[in-house]
Protein backbone atom coordinates (compact mmCIF):
# COMPACT_ATOMS: atom_id res chain seq x y z
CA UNK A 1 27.22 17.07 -2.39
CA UNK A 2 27.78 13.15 -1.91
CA UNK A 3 26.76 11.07 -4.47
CA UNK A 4 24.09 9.80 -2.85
CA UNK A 5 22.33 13.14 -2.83
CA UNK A 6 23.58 13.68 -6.34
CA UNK A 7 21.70 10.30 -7.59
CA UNK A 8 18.71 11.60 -5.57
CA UNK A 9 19.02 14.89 -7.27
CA UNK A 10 19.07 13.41 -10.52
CA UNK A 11 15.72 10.78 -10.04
CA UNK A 12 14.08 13.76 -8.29
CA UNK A 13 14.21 15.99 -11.08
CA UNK A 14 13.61 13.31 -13.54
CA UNK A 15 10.25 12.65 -11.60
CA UNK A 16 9.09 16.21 -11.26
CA UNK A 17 9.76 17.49 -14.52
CA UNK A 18 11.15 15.14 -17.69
CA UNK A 19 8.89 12.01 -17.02
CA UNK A 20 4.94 13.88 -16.59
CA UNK A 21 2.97 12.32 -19.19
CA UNK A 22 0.30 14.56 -20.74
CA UNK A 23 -0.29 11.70 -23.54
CA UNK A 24 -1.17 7.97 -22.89
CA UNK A 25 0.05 7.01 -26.35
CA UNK A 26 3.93 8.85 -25.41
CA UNK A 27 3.59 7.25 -21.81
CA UNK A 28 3.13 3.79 -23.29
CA UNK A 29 5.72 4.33 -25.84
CA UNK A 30 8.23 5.22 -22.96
CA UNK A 31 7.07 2.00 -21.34
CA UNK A 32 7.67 0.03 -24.06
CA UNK A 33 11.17 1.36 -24.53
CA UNK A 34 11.90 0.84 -20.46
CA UNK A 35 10.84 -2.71 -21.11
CA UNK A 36 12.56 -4.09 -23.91
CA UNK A 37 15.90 -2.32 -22.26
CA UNK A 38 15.02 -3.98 -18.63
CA UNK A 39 14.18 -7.65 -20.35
CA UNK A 40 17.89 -7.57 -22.18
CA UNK A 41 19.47 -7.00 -18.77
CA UNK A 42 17.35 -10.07 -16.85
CA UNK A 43 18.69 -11.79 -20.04
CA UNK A 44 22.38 -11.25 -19.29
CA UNK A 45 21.72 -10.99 -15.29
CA UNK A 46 19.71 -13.32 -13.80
CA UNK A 47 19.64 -16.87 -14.03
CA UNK A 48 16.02 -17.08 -13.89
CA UNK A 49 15.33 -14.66 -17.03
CA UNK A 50 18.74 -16.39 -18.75
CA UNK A 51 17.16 -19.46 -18.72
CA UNK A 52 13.92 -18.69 -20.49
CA UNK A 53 15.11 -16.16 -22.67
CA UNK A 54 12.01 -14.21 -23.27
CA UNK A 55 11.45 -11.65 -25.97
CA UNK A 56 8.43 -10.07 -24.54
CA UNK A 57 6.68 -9.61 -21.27
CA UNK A 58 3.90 -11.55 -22.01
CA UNK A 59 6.68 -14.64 -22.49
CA UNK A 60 6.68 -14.80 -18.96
CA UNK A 61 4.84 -16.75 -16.63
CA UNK A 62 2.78 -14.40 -13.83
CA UNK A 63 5.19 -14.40 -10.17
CA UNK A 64 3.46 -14.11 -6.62
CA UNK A 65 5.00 -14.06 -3.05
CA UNK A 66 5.15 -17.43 -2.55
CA UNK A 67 7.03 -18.03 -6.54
CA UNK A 68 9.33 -15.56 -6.10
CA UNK A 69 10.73 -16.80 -2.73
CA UNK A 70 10.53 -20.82 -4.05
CA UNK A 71 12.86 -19.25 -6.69
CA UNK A 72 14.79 -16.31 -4.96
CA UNK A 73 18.30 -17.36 -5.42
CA UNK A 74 17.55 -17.76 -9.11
CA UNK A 75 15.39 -14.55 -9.56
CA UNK A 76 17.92 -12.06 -8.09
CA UNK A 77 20.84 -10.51 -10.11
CA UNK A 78 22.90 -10.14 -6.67
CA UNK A 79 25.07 -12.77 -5.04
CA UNK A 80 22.33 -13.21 -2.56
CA UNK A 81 21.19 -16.27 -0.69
CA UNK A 82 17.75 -16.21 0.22
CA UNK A 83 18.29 -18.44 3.70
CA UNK A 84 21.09 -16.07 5.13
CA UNK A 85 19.13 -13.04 3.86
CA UNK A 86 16.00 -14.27 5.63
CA UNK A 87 17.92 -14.58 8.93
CA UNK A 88 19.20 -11.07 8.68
CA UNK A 89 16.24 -10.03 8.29
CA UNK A 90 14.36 -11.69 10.85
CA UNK A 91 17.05 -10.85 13.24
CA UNK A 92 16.66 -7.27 12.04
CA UNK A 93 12.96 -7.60 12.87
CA UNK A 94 13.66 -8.82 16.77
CA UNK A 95 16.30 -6.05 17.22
CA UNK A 96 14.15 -3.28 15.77
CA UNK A 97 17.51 -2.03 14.22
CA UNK A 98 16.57 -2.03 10.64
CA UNK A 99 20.02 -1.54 9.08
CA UNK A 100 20.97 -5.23 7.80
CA UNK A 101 22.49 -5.35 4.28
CA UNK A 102 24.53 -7.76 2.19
CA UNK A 103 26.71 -7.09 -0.62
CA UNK A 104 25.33 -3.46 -0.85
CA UNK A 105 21.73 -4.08 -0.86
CA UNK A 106 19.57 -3.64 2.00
CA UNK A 107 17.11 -6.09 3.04
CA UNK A 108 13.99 -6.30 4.57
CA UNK A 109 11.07 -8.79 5.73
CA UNK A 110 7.75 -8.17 4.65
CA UNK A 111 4.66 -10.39 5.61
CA UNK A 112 2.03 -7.71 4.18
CA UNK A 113 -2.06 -8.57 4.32
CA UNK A 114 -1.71 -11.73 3.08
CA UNK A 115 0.47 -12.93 5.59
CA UNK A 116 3.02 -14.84 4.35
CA UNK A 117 6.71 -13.67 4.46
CA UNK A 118 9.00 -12.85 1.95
CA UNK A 119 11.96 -10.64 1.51
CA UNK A 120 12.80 -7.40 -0.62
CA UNK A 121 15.99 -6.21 -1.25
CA UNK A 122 17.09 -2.65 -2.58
CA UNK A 123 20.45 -1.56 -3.93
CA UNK A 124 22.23 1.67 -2.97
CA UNK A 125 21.27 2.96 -6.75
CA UNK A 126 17.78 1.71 -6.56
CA UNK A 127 17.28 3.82 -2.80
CA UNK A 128 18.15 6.89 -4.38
CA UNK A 129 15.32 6.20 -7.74
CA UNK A 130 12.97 5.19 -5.26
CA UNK A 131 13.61 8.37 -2.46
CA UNK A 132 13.62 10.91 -5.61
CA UNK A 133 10.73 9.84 -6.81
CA UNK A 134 8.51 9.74 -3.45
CA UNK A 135 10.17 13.18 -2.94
CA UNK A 136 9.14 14.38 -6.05
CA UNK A 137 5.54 12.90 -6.00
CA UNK A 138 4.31 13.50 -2.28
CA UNK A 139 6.68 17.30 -1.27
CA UNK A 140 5.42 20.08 -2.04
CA UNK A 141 8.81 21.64 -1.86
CA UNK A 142 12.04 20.00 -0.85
CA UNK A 143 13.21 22.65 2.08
CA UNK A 144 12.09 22.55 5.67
CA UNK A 145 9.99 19.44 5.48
CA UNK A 146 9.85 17.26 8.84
CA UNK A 147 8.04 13.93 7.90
CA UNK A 148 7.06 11.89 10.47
CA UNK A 149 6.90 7.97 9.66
CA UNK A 150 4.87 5.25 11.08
CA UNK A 151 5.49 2.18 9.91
CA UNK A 152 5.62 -1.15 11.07
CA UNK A 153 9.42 -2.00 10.17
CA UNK A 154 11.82 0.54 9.55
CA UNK A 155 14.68 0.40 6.27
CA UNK A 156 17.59 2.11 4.76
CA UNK A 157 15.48 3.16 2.42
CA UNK A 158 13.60 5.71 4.05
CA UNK A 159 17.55 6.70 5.95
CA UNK A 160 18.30 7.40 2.24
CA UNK A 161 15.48 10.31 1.59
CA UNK A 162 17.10 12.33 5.25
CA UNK A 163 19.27 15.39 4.15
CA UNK A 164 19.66 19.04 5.64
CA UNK A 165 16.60 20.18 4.11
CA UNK A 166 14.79 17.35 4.44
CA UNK A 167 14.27 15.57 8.37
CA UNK A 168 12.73 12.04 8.42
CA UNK A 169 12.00 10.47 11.31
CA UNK A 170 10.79 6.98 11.96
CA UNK A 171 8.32 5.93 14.21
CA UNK A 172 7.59 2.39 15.42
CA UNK A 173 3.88 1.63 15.32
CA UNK A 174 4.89 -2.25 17.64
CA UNK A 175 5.09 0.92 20.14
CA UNK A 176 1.57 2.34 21.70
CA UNK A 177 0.56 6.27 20.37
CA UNK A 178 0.70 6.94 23.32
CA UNK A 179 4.77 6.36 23.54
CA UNK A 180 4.87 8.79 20.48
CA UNK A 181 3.19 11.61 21.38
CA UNK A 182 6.02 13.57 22.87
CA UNK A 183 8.61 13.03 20.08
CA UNK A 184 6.06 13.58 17.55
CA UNK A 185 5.12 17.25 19.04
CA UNK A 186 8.95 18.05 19.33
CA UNK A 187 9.30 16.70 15.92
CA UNK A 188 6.05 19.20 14.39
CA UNK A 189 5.91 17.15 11.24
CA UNK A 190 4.36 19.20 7.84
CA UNK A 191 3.76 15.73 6.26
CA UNK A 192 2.58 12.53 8.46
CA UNK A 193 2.62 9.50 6.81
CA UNK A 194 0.83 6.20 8.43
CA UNK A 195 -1.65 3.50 8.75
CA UNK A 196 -5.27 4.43 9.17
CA UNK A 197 -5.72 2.42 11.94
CA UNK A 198 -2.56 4.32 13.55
CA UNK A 199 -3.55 7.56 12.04
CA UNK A 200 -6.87 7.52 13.80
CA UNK A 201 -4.79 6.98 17.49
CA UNK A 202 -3.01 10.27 16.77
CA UNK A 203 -6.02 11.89 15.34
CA UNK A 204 -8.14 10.76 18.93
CA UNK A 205 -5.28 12.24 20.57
CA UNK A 206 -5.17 15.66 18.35
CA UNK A 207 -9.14 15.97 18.85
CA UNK A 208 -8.42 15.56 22.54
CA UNK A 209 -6.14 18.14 23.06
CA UNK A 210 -2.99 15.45 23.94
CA UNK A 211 -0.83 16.32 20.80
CA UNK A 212 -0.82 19.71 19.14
CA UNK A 213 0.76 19.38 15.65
CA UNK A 214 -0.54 20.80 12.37
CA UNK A 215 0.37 19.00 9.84
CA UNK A 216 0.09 20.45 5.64
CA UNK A 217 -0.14 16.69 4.51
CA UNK A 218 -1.18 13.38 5.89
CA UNK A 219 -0.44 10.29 3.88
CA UNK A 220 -2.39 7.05 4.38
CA UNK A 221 -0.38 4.00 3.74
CA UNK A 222 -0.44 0.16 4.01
CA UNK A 223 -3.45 -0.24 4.83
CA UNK A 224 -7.22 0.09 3.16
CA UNK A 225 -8.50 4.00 3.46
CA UNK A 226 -12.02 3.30 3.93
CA UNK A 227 -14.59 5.91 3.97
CA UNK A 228 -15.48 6.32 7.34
CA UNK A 229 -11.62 6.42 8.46
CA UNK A 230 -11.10 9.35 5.79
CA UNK A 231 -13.96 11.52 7.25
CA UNK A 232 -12.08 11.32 10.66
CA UNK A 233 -9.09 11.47 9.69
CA UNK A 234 -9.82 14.54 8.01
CA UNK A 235 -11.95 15.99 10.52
CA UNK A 236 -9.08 15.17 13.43
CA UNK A 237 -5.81 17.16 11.18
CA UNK A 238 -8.05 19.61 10.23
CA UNK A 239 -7.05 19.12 6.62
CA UNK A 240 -9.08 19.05 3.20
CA UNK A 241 -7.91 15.78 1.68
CA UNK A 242 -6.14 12.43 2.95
CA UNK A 243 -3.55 11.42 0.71
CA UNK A 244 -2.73 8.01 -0.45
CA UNK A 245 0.43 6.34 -1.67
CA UNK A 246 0.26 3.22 -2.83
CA UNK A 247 3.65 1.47 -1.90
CA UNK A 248 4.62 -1.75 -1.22
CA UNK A 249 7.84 -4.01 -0.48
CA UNK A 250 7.15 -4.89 -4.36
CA UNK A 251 7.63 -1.04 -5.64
CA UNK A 252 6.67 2.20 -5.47
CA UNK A 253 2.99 1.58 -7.14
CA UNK A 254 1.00 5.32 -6.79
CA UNK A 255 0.23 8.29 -5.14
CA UNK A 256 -2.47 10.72 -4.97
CA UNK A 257 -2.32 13.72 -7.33
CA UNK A 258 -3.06 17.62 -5.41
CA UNK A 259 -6.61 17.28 -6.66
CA UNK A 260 -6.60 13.64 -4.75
CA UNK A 261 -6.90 10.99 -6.87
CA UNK A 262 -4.79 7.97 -6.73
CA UNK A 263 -2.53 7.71 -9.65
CA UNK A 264 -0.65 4.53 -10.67
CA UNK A 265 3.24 5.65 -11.68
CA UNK A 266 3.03 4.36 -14.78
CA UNK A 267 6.47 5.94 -15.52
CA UNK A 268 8.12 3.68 -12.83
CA UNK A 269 6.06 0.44 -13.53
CA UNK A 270 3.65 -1.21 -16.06
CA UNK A 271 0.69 -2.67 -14.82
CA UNK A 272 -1.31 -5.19 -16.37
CA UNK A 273 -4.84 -5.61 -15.67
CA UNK A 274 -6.63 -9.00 -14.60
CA UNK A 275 -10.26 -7.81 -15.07
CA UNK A 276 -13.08 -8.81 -12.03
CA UNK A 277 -15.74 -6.79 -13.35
CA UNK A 278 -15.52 -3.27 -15.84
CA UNK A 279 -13.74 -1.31 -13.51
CA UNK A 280 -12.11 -3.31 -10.67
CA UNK A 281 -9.04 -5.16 -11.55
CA UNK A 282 -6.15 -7.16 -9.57
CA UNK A 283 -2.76 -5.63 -11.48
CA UNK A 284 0.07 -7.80 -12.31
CA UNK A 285 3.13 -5.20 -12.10
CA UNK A 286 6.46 -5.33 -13.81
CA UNK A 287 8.76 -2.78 -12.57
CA UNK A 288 11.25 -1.69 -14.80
CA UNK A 289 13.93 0.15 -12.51
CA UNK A 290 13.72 -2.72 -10.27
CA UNK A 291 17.32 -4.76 -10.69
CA UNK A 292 18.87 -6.72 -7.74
CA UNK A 293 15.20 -8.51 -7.06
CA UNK A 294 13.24 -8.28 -10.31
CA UNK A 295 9.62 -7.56 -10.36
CA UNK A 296 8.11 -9.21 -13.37
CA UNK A 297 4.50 -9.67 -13.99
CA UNK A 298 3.71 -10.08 -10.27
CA UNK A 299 0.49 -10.48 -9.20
CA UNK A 300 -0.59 -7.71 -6.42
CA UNK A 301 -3.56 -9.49 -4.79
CA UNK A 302 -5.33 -6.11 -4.49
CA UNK A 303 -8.78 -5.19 -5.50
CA UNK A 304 -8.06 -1.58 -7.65
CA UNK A 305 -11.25 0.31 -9.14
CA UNK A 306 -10.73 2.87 -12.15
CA UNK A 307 -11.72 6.17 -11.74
CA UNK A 308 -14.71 6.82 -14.29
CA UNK A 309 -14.02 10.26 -15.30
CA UNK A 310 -10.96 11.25 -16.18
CA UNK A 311 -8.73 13.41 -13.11
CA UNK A 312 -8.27 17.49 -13.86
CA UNK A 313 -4.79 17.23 -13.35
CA UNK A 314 -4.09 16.12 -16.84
CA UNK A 315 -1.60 13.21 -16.24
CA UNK A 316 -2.09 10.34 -18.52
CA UNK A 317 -1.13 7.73 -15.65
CA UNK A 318 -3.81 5.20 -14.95
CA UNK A 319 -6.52 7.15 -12.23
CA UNK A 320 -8.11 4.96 -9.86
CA UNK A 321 -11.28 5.86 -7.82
CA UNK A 322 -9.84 3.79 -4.59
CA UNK A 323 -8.09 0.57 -3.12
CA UNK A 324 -10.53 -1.64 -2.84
CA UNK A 325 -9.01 -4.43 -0.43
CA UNK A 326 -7.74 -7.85 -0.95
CA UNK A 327 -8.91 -10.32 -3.72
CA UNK A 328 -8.96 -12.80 -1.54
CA UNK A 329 -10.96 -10.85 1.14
CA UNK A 330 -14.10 -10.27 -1.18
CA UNK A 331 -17.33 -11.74 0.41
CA UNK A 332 -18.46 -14.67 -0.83
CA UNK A 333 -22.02 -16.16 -0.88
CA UNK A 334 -24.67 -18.17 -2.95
CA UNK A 335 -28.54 -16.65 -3.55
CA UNK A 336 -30.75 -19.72 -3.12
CA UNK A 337 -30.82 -21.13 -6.61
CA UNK A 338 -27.11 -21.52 -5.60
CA UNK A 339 -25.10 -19.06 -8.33
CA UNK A 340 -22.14 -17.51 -6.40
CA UNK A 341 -22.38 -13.79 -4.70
CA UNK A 342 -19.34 -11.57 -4.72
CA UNK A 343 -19.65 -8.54 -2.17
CA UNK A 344 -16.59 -6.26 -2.85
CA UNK A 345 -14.93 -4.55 0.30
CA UNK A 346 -16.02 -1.19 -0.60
CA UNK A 347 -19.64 -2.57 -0.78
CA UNK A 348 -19.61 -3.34 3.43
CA UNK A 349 -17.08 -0.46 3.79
CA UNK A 350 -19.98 2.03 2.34
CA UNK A 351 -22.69 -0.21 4.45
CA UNK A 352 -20.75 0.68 7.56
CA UNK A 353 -20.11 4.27 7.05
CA UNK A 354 -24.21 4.69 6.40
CA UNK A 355 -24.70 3.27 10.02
CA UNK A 356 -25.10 6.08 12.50
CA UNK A 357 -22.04 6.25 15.22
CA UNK A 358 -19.87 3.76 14.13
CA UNK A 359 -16.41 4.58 15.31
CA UNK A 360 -14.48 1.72 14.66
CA UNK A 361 -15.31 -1.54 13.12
CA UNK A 362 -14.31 -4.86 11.45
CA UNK A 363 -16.50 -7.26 9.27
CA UNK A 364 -15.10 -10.71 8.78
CA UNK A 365 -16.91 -13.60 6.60
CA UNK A 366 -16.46 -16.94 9.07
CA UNK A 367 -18.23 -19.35 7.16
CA UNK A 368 -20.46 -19.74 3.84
CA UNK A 369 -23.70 -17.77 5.55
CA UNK A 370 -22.39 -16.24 8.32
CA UNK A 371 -20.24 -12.61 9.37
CA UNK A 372 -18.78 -11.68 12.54
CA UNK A 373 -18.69 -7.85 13.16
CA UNK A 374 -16.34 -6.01 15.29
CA UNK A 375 -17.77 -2.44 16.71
CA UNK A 376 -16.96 0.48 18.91
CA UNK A 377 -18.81 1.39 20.51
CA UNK A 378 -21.01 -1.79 20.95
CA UNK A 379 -24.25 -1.22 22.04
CA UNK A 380 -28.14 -2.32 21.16
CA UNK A 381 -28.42 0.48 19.09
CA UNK A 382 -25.53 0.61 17.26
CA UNK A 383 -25.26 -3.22 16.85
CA UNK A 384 -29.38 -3.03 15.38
CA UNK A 385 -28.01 -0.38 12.61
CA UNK A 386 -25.36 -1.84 11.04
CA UNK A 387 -27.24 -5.65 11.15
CA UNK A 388 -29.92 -3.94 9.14
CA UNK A 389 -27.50 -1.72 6.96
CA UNK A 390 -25.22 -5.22 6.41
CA UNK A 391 -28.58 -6.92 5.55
CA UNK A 392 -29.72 -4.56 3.33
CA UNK A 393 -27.05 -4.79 1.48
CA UNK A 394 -26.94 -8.64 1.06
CA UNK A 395 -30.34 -8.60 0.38
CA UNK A 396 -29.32 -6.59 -2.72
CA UNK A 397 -27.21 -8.57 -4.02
CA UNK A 398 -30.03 -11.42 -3.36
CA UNK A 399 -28.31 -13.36 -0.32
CA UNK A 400 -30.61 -13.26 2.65
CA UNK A 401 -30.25 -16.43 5.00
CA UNK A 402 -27.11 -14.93 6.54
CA UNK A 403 -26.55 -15.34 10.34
CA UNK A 404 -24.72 -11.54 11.88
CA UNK A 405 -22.37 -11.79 15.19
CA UNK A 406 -22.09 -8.71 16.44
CA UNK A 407 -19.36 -8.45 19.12
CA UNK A 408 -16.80 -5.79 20.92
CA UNK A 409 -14.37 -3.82 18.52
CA UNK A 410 -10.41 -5.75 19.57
CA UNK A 411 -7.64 -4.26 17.31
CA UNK A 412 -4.35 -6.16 17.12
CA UNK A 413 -1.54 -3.87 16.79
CA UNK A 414 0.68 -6.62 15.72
CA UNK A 415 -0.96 -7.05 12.02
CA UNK A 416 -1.96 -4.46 9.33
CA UNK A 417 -5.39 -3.99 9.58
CA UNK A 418 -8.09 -5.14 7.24
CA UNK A 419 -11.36 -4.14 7.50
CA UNK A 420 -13.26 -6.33 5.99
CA UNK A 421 -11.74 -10.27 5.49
CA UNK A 422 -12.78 -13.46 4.20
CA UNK A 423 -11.64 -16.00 6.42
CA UNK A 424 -13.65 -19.26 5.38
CA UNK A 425 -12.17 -21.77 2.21
């Protein structure tokens, strides 16, 4: 056994057996033990975290994308400089060979939804916590699982979770489905793991009789799992449930329990909650296994909703009903007397799926009173339901005087796909 499948060994069993929480008050004791252990390292390690000192998290001023790469070469604990970094990883990006490193850790480019571009980097240790614990939280047993992969970029840390019992294969969503199909069947994956939006493609071409694979899981990732894309989705694999894992260039955030809620891993990071309302919140994660590029008190930007009753599978991590979207992609409008409007995503997501024969679709805020909607198919019919299903709703929420352009369905393959956006100031 090398020791890379050793250390795997070791975070996988810590994940599926030593580290499930029955009781919030243990889990939060663990967390507070993780933290105080991972703040005296930043201390010693990075020059950031050296300089202020801090004593406890709440010390410490809140990080986004755009702080954390203004103060990279200070942040990191690795003799890494963000300019050379960025042009390996760019140059990774153009090659499609996703195997750039420096001084053992690899390195990746991430733009995400909110489009700007930063860099993550992971260290041969941190692969193996991060592969044994998506092992231990999404397999349902280690031996004979083929797990296909579409992603946008690919990175040594999915190489890492590949072993003799385990085949991984990566698939390159800049490609068409189309240019997939055959590998895919050879392949016969028992877990598929993508974006909705590239999900659907392969589900079309299941329905269709052009790919015959049966998959025991799918996995949603990267991207908003809205309603009416779950029904399909579920419909074209033939399967009960559409998982979710929640993962991101900042961490390894949640996944979705066997009963199918969306669990936060509360055992890998502590998430703070910046309140919009009772239940939805934007969380502000600190991870505490997270070393060569620390992830303190960094703001998500996503739109989380807690589950209201509490999930039969007993864990004491935080259950959320769903991923709502982007914070900065909730609607915004005025009722007459002028007092702002928020319209949360799931709010036109729900809207949508209520409007009969709506197969694809995105809603996009273009000004203070006005929404331009995407559809397939587009015809009278279809663009008349969801105008009065989209008005109805607004008129809800008292907005009315709100001008609808409905035009022709065009997805870009190039970005991650958001349903609904705010594009206005």
């Amino acid at each position: 056994m090398s020791a890379d499948t050793l250390r795997i060994a070791v975070w996988y069993a810590r994940a599926r057996w030593l580290t499930r929480f029955r009781s919030r008050a243990r889990l939060e004791r663990y967390q507070r033990r993780q933290l105080r252990r991972h703040l005296r390292f930043l201390r010693r390690a990075s020059p950031l975290f050296g300089s202020l000192q801090p004593r406890a998290l709440y010390e410490l001023p809140e990080q986004d994308k755009a702080t954390m790469m203004a103060g990279f070469n200070d942040l990191v604990t690795v003799p890494v400089d963000r300019d050379e970094a960025m042009a390996l990883a760019i140059a990774a990006e153009r090659s499609r060979a996703f195997d750039a490193s420096v001084h053992g850790c690899s390195i990746g480019l991430s733009t995400g939804t909110s489009g700007h571009r930063g860099l993550f980097l992971a260290s041969r240790s941190e692969r193996a916590q991060w592969a044994g614990t998506v092992l231990a939280r999404t397999l349902p047993r280690l031996r004979g699982q083929r797990i296909a992969l579409f992603l946008r970029a690919g990175s040594q840390l999915y190489d890492t979770v590949a072993s003799r019992t385990v085949r991984f294969e990566f698939f390159d969503t800049f490609l068409q489905v189309d240019d997939h199909l055959a590998r895919l069947a050879e392949l016969d994956p028992t877990i598929l793991v993508g974006p909705p939006s590239v999900l659907r493609g392969l589900a079309d071409a299941r329905i269709l009789g052009r790919l015959r694979i049966a998959p025991q899981k799918v996995y949603s990732v990267a991207e908003v799992l809205t309603p009416l894309d779950e029904q399909h989705l579920r419909a074209g694999f033939g399967v009960a449930l559409i998982h979710q894992i929640y993962q991101c260039t900042e961490g390894f955030l949640g996944c979705t329990c066997e009963h199918g809620t969306l669990h936060l891993n509360e055992d890998v990071v502590h998430v703070e909650r910046d309140h919009l309302d009772e239940r939805r919140f934007v969380p502000v994660v600190t991870d505490f296994r997270r070393r060569s590029q620390p992830i303190v008190r960094y703001r998500m930007g996503d739109v989380l909703v807690l589950r209201e009753a509490p999930c039969p599978c007993g864990s004491a991590m935080t259950a959320l009903e769903r991923i709502e979207g982007r914070e900065d992609d909730v609607l915004q409008f005025a009722r007459p007397d002028g007092r702002p409007v928020p319209v949360y995503a799931d709010l036109v997501s729900r809207a949508m799926a209520y409007a009969e024969h709506v197969r694809q679709y995105r809603v996009v805020q273009t000004g203070a009173s006005s929404l331009r909607v995407g559809l397939d198919p587009l015809t009278p019919e279809v663009a008349a339901d969801v105008s009065a299903e989209l008005r109805g709703l607004l008129r809800a929420q008292g907005v009315d005087d709100v001008t609808i352009d409905v035009v022709s369905y065009e997805p870009d393959p190039t970005r991650k796909l958001r349903r609904v956006e705010r594009m206005n100031p």
